[in-house]
Protein backbone atom coordinates (compact mmCIF):
# COMPACT_ATOMS: atom_id res chain seq x y z
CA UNK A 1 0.00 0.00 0.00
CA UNK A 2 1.85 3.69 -1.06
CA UNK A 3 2.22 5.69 2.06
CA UNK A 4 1.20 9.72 2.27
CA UNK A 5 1.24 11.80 4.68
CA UNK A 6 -2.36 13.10 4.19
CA UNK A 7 -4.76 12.82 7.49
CA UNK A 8 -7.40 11.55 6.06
CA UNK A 9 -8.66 10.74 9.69
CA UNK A 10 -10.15 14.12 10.80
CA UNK A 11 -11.11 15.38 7.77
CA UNK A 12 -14.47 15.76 6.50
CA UNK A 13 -15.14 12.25 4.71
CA UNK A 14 -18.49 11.84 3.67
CA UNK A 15 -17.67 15.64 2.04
CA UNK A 16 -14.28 13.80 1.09
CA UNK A 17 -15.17 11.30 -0.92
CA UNK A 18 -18.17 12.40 -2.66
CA UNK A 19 -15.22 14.84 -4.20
CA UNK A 20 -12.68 12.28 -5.47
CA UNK A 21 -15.00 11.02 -8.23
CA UNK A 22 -14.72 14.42 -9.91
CA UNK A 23 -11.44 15.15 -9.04
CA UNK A 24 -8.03 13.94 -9.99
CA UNK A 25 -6.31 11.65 -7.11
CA UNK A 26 -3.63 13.26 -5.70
CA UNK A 27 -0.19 11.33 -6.28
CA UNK A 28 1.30 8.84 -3.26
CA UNK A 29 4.04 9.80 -1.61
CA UNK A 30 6.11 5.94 -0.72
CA UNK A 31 6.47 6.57 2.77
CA UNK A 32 3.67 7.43 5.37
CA UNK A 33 5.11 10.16 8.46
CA UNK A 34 3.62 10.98 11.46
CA UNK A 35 2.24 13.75 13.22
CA UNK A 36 -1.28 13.59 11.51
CA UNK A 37 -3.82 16.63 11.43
CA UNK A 38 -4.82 16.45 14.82
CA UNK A 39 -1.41 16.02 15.99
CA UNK A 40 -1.56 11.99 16.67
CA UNK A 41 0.49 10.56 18.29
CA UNK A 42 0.55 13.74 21.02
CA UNK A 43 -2.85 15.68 20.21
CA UNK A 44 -4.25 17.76 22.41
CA UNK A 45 -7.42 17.46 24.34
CA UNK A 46 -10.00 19.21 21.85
CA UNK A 47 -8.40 16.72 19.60
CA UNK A 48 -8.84 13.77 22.10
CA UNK A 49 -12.59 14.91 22.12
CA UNK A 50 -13.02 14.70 18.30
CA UNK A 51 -11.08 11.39 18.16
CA UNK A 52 -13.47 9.89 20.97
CA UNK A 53 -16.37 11.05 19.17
CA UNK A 54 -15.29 9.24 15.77
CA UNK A 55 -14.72 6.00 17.69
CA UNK A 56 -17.67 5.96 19.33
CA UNK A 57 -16.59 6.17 22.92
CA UNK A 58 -13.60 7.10 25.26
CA UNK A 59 -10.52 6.70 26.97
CA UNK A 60 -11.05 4.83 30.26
CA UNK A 61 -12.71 7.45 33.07
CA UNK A 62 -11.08 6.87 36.05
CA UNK A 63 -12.92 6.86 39.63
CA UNK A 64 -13.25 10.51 41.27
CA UNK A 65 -11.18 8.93 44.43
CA UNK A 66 -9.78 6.02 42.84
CA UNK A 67 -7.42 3.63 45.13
CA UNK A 68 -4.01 3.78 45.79
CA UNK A 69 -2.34 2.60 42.26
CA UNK A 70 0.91 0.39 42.49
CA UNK A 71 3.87 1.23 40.35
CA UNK A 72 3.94 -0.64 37.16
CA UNK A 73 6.61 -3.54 37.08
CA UNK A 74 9.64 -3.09 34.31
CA UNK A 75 8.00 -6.07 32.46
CA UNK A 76 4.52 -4.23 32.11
CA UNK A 77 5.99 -1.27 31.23
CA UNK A 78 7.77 -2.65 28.20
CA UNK A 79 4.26 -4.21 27.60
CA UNK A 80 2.86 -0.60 27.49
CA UNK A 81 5.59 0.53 25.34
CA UNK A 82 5.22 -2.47 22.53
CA UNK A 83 1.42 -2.00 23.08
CA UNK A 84 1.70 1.73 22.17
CA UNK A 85 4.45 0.90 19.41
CA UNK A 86 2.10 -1.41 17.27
CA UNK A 87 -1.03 0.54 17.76
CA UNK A 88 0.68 3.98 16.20
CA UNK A 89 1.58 1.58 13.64
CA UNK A 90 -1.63 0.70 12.98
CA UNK A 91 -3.24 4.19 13.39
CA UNK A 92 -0.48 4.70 10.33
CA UNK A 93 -1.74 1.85 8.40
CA UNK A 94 -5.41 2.59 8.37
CA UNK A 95 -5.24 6.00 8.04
CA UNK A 96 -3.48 5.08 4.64
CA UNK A 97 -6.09 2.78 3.64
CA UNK A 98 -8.66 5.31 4.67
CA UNK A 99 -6.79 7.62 1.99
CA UNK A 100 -6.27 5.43 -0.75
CA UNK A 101 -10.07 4.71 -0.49
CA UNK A 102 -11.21 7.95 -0.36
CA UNK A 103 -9.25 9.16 -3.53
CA UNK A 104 -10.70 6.48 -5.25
CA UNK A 105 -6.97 4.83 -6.79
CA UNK A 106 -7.51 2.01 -8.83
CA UNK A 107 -7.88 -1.23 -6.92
CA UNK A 108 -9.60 0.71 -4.25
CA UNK A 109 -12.86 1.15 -5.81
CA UNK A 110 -16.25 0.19 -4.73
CA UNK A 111 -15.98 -3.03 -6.85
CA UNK A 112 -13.20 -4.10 -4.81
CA UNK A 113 -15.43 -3.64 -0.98
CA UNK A 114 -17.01 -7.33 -1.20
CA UNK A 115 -20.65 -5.58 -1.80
CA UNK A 116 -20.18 -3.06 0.15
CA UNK A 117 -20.64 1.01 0.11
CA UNK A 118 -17.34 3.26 -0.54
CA UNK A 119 -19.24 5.35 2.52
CA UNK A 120 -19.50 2.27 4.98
CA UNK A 121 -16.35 1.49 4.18
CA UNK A 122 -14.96 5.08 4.84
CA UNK A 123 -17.35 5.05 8.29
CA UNK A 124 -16.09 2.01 9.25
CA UNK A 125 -12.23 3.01 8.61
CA UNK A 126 -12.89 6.11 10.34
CA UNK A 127 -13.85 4.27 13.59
CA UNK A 128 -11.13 2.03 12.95
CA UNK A 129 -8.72 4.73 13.26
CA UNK A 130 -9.47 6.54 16.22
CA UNK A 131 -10.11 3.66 18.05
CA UNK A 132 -6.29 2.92 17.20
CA UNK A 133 -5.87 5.98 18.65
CA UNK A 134 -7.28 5.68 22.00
CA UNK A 135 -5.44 2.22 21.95
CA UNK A 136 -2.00 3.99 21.68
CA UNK A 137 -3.06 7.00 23.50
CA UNK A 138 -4.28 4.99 26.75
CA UNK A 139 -1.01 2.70 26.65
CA UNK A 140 1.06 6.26 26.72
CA UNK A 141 -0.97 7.49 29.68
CA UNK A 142 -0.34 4.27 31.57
CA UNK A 143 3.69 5.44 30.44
CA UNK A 144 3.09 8.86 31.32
CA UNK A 145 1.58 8.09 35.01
CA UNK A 146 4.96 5.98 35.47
CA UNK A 147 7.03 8.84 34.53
CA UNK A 148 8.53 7.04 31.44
CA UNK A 149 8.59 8.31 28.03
CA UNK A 150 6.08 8.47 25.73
CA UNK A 151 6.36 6.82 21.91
CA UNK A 152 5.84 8.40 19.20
CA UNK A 153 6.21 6.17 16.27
CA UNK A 154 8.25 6.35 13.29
CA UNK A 155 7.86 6.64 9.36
CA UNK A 156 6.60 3.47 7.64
CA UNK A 157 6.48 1.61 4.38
CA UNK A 158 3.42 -0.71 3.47
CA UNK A 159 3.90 -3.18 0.55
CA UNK A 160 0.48 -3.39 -1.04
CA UNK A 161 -1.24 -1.94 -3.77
CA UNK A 162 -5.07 -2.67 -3.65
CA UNK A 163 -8.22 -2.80 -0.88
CA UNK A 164 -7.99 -6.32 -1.28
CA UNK A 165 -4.21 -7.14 -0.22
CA UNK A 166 -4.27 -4.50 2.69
CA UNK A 167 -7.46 -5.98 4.29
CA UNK A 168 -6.10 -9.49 4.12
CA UNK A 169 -2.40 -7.66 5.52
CA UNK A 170 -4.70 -6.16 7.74
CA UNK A 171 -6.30 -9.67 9.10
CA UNK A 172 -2.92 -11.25 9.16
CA UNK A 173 -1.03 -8.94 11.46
CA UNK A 174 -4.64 -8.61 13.91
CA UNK A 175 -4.13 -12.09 14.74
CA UNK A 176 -0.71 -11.05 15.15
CA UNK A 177 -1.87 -8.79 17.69
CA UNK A 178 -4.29 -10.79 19.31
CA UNK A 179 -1.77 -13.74 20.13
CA UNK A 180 0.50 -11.08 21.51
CA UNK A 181 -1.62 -9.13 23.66
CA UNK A 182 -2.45 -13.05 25.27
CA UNK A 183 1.16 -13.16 26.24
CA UNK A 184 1.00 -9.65 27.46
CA UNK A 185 -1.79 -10.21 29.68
CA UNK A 186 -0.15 -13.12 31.19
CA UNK A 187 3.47 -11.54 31.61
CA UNK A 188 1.24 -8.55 33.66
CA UNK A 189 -0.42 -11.31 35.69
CA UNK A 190 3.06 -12.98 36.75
CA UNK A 191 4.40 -9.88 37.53
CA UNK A 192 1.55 -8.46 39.55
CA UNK A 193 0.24 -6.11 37.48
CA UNK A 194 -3.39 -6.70 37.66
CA UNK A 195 -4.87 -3.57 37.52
CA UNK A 196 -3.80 -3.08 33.87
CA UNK A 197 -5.57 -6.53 32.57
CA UNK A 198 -8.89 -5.95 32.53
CA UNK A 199 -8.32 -2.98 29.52
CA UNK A 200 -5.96 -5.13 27.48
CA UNK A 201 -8.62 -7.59 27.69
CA UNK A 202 -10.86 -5.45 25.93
CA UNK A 203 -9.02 -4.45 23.72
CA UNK A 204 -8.58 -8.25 22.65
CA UNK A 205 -12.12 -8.19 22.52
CA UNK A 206 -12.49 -5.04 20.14
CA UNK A 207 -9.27 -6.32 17.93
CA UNK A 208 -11.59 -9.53 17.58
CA UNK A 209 -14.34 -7.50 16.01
CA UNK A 210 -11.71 -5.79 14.13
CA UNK A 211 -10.56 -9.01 12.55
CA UNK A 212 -13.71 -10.89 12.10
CA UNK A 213 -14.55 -7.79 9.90
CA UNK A 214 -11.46 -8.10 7.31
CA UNK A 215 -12.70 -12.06 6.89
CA UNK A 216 -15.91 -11.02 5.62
CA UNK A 217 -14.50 -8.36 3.72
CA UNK A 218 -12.06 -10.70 1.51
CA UNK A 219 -12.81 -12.15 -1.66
CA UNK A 220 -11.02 -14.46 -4.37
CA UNK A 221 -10.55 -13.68 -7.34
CA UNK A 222 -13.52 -10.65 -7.21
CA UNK A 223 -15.76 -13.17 -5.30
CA UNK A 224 -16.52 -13.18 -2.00
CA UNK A 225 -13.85 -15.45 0.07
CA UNK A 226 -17.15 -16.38 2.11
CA UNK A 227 -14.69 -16.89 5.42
CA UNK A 228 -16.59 -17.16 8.96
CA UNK A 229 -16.07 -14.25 11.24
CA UNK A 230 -15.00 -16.32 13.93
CA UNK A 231 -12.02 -18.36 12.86
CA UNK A 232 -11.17 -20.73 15.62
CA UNK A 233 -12.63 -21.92 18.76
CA UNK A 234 -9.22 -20.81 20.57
CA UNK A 235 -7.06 -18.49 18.83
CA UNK A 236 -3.30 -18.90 17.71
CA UNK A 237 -1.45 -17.21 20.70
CA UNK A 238 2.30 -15.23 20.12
CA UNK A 239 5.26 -13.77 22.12
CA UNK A 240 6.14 -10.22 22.14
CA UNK A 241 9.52 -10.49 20.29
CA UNK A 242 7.49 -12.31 17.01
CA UNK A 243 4.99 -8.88 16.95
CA UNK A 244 7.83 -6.77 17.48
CA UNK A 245 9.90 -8.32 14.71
CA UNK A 246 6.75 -7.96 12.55
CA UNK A 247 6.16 -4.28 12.91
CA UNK A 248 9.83 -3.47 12.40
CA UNK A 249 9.12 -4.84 8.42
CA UNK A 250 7.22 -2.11 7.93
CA UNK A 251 9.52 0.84 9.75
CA UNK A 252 11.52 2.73 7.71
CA UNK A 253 14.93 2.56 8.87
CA UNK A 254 16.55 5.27 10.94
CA UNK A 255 13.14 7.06 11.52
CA UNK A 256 11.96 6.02 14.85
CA UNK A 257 12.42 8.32 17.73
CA UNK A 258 16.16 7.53 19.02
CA UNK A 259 15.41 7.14 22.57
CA UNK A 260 12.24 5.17 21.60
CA UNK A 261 14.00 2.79 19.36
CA UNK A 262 17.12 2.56 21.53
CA UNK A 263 14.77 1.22 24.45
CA UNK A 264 12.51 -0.70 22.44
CA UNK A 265 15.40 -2.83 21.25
CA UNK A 266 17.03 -3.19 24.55
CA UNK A 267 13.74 -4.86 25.70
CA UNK A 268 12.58 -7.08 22.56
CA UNK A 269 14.49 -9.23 20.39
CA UNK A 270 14.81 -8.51 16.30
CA UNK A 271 14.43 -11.89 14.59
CA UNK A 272 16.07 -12.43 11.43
CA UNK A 273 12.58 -11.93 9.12
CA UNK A 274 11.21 -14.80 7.48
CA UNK A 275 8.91 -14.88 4.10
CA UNK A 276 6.48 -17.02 3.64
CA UNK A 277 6.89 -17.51 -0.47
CA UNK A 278 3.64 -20.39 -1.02
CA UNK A 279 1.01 -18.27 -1.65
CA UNK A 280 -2.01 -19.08 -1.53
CA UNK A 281 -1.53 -22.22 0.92
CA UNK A 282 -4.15 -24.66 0.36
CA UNK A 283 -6.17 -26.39 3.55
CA UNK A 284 -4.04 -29.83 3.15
CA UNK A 285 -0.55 -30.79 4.16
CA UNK A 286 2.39 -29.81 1.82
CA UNK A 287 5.42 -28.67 1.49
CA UNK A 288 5.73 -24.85 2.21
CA UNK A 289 8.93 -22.49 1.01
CA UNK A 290 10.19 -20.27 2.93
CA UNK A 291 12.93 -17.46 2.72
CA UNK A 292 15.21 -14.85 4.46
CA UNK A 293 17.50 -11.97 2.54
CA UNK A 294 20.47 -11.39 3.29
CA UNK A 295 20.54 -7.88 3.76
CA UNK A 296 19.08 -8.75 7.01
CA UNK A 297 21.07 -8.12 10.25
CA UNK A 298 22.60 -11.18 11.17
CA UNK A 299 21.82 -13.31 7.84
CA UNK A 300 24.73 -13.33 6.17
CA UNK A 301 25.88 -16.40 8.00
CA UNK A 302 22.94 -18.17 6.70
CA UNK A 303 24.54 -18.40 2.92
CA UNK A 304 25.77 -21.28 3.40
CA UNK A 305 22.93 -23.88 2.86
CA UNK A 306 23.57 -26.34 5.75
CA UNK A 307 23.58 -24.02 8.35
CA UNK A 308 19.53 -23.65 7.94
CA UNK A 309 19.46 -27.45 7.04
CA UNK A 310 20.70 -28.02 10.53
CA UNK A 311 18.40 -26.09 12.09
CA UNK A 312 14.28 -26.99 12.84
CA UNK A 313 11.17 -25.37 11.83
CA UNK A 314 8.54 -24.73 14.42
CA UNK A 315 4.91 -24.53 13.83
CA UNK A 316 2.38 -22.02 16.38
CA UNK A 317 -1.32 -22.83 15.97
CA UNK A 318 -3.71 -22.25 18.54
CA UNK A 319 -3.16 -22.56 21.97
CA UNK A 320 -1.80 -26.68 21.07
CA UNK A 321 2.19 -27.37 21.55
CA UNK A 322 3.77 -26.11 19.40
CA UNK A 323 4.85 -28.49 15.79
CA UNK A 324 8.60 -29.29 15.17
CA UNK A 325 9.74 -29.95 11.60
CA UNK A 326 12.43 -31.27 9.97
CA UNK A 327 13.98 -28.44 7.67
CA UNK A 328 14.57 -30.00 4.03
CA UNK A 329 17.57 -30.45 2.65
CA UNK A 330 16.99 -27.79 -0.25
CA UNK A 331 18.28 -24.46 1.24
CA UNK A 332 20.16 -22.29 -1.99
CA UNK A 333 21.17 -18.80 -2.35
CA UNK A 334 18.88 -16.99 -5.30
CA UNK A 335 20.30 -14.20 -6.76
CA UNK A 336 22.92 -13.55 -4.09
CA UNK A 337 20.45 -11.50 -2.03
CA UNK A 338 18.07 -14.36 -0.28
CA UNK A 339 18.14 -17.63 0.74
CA UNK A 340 15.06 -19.91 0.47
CA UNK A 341 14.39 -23.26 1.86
CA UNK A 342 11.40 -25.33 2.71
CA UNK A 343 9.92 -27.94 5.24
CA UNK A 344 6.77 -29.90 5.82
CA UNK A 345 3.66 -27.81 6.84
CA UNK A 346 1.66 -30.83 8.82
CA UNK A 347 -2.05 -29.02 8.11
CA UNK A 348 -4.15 -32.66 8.65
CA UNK A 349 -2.49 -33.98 11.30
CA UNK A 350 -2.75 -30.83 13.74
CA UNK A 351 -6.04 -29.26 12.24
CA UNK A 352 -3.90 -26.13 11.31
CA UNK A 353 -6.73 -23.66 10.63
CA UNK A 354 -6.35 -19.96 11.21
CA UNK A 355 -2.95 -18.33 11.99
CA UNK A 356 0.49 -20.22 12.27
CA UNK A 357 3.53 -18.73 13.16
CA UNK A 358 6.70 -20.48 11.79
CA UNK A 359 9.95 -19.96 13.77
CA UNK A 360 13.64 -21.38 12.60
CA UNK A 361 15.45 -22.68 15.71
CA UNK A 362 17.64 -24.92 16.94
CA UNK A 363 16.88 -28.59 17.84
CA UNK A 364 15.35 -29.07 20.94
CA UNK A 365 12.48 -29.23 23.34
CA UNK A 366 9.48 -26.49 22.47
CA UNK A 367 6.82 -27.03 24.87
CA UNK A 368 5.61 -23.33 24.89
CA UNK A 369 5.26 -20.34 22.42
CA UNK A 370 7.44 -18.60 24.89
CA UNK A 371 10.23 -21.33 24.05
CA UNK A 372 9.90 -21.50 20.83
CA UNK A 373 10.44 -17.40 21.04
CA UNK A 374 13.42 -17.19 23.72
CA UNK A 375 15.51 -20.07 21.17
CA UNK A 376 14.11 -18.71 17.42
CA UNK A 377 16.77 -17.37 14.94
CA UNK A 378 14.54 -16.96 12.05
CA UNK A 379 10.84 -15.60 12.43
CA UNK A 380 8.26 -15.31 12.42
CA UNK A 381 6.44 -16.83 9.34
CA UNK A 382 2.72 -16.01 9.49
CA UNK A 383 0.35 -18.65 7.44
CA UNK A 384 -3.23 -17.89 7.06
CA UNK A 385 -5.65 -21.24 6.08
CA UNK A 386 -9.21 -20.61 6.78
């Protein structure tokens, strides 16, 4: 998706985009830069007001005499600061959607909304957005009361050019989020910070709406994908460092706040990225490939094909132990900038609907999605079936 700067999130829409029809779209900038029109990620309080009232409610209201309130351990404040990291990177994301709809490009047309309105659409992304924003703003605030920095995000790059590929982008890194903020909510339970679980909880639960949305939204081949809102019965859970790793794909380098970036990478690991190549990925066991470039940090010492061959492939799906494969024996270096390889992808045998998330690690014992994360060197591979 071509990144602009345009805030197409507090500007008059419905005026908007009964406009673009008639009007030339304006051209896309490649890279999408914060602050936006209302000053997100630091807006002011009339702002916070007209962000509340597009998503249809409001930052938690604390008690007039609330109770004494604990400091926040050094674990849930690193939660807070990931949580606030991926949600500006989402208020980024949408609000370029929101703009490539609105100035009608092709591939973003009302043909390409699954049968529904270019207004809905432009309602619904509205909400979308400042809901992000209360998201990142509320994890800040929990910052803020803690005396810690705020973030404040970073330029980004998003590599898709029509509705169709961003919404299913879109439902890929949700469940992303959604596995992460499980392991978020448990790290603040083990280190006694209860007060901050019941709000991450709900934001699971409004991320869940989110995400059940961009299913019914996606089609095949101009048809409607017909995929279930509700995916699985228990959904694919995730470790911090695999979301973190994630969002980084889509940072332009060297444009993050330094102190930010500098503390965000002293608390979470930076796999070595790793592309899924099969696409699309039938329901039914196969044989997946896989591949890393070597421009990556760290990857160089992968060009030499037995070093991956020697290594495992780990499989995340649901909240089930997690899968460990065999890698094949086929690693090669293609066009001296990547390496790809491959390995078994087990669908039957584990019921491997939904999201996976494919790690490269060492041989051993992975009992836990926190094991499989502490021992990865390559990840994480996301894998949508469903």
């Amino acid at each position: 998706m071509h990144s602009s700067i345009a805030s197409a999130a507090l500007i008059g829409l419905s005026y908007f985009s009964s406009l673009v029809a008639s009007a030339p779209p304006a051209p896309r900038p490649d890279i999408f830069k914060f602050p936006l029109a209302n000053n997100f990620p630091t807006p002011n309080q009339a702002a916070i007001k007209e962000i509340q009232e597009q998503a249809h409610g409001t930052l938690p209201i604390a008690p007039a005499n609330p109770p004494p309130s604990t400091p926040v351990s050094d674990e849930g404040l690193s939660n807070l600061r990931l949580i606030a990291f991926n949600e500006i990177f989402e208020v980024a994301y949408f609000t370029q959607l929101l703009y490539n709809v609105t100035q009608n490009y092709t591939n973003y047309q009302e043909k390409d909304f699954n049968g529904q309105s270019r207004q809905y659409i432009v309602d619904q992304l509205t909400a979308t957005i400042a809901q992000e924003e209360l998201h990142a703003l509320n994890a800040n605030n929990g910052l803020q009361a803690n005396n810690k920095d705020l973030i404040v995000g970073c330029n980004y790059n998003f590599p898709v050019d029509t509705f169709q590929d961003a919404i299913a982008l879109a439902a890929t890194f949700t469940d992303v989020v959604l596995g992460t903020l499980q392991d978020v909510n448990q790290i603040f339970a083990i280190h006694n910070d209860s007060d901050l679980v019941r709000g991450v909880s709900s934001v699971i639960a409004q991320e869940g709406e989110q995400d059940g949305w961009y299913r019914f939204l996606q089609t095949v081949n101009g048809k409607p994908a017909n995929k279930i809102p509700n995916a699985l019965p228990f959904l694919t859970t995730s470790a911090r460092n695999f979301a973190y790793t994630a969002i980084l794909e889509f940072v332009v380098p060297n444009t993050c706040d330094q102190k930010n970036i500098t503390l965000l990478n002293s608390e979470f690991q930076a796999f070595i990225p790793m592309k899924v190549e099969t696409s699309p990925i039938p329901a039914t066991n196969q044989t997946l490939e896989f591949s890393i470039s070597l421009t990556a940090p760290g990857a160089e010492q992968y060009r030499q094909a037995n070093v991956i061959n020697n290594l495992k492939m780990i499989y995340i799906n649901q909240q089930n132990a997690p899968v460990k494969i065999d890698i094949n024996d086929d690693a090669q270096v293609v066009d001296n900038d990547k390496v790809t390889f491959s390995a078994y992808f087990p669908f039957k045998e584990y019921d491997m609907n939904g999201l996976t998330i494919a790690a490269v690690a060492p041989d051993g014992t992975y009992d836990t999605a926190d094991d499989v994360a502490k021992h990865a060197l390559i990840a994480p591979g996301l894998i949508e079936i469903n």
